[in-house]
Protein backbone atom coordinates (compact mmCIF):
# COMPACT_ATOMS: atom_id res chain seq x y z
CA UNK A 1 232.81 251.02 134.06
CA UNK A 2 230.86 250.88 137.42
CA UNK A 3 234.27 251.48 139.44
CA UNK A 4 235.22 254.01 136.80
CA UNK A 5 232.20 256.11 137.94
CA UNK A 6 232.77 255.56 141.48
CA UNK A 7 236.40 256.84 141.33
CA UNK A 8 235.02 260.14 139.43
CA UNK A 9 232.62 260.82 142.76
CA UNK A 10 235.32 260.27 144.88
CA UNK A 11 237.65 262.43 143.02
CA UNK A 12 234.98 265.65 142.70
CA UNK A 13 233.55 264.97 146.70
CA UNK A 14 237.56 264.76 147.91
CA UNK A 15 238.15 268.16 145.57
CA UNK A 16 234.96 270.02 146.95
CA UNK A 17 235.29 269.26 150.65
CA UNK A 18 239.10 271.10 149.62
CA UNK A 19 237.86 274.26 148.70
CA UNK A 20 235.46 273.91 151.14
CA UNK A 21 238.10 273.58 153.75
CA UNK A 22 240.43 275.94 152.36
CA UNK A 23 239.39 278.82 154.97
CA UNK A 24 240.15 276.66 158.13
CA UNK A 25 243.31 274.80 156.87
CA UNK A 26 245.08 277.36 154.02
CA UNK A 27 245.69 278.18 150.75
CA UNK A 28 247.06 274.48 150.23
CA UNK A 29 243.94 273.20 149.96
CA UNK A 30 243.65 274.92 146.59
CA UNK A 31 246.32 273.27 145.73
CA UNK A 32 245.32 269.86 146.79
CA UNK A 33 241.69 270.52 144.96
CA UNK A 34 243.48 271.13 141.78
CA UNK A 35 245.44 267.93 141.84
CA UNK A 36 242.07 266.28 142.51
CA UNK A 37 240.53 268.06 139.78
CA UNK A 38 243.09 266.53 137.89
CA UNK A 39 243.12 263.46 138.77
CA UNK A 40 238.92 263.39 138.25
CA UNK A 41 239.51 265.18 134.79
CA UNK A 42 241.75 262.71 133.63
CA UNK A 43 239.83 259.91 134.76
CA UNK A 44 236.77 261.11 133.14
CA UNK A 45 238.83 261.86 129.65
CA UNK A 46 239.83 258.33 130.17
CA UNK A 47 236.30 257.24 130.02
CA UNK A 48 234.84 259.48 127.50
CA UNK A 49 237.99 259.12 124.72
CA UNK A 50 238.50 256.02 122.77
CA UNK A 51 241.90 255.98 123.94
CA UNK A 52 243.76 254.74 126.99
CA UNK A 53 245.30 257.51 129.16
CA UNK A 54 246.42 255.11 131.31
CA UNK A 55 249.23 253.56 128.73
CA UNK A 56 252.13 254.68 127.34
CA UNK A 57 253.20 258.92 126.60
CA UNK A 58 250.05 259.41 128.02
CA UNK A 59 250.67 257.70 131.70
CA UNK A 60 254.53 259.16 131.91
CA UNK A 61 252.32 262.79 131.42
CA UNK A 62 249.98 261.60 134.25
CA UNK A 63 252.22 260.72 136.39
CA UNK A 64 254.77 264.13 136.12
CA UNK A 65 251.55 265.81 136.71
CA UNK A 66 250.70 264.14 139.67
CA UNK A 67 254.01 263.96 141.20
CA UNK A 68 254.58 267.46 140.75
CA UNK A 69 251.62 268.51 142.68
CA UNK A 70 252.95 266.01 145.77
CA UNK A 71 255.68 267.24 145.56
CA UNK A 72 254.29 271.26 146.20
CA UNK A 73 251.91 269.53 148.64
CA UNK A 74 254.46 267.88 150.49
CA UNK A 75 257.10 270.62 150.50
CA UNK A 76 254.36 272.80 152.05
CA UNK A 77 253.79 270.69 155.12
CA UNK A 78 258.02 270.20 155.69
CA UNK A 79 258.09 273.83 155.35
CA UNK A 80 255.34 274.97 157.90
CA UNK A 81 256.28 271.78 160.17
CA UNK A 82 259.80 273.46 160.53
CA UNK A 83 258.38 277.16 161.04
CA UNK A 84 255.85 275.45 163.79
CA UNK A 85 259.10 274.54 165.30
């Protein structure tokens, strides 16, 4: 429960200090605050619903999610690494 909590703050401080940042780094940190606004969402659904989001349908759904946003994130930084070039 206690660590529960703790990920939650770390989740919402990583996702502000994004769109916070967003002006100095680029429109990708909009990006990268919504996957952590995701990723604090979910983990607060996980502690406010009976169920376990972390187990079966629910986990494959959690993890598309996630991978699809690193996968936008990452594509971003190939792409502007090879323009830098």
């Amino acid at each position: 429960m206690f660590l529960e909590i703790i990920y939650l703050a770390v989740w919402a401080v990583i996702a502000g200090y994004c769109i916070y940042s967003a002006r100095k780094i680029g429109a990708i940190s909009y990006v990268a605050a919504g996957f952590f606004v995701f990723m604090f969402v979910w983990r607060l659904m996980n502690l406010i619903l009976p169920i376990n989001l972390f187990a079966g349908v629910y986990n494959i759904i959690f993890r598309v999610v996630a991978g699809v946003f690193l996968v936008v994130i990452l594509g971003y930084i190939i792409i502007n690494r090879k323009k830098s070039k």
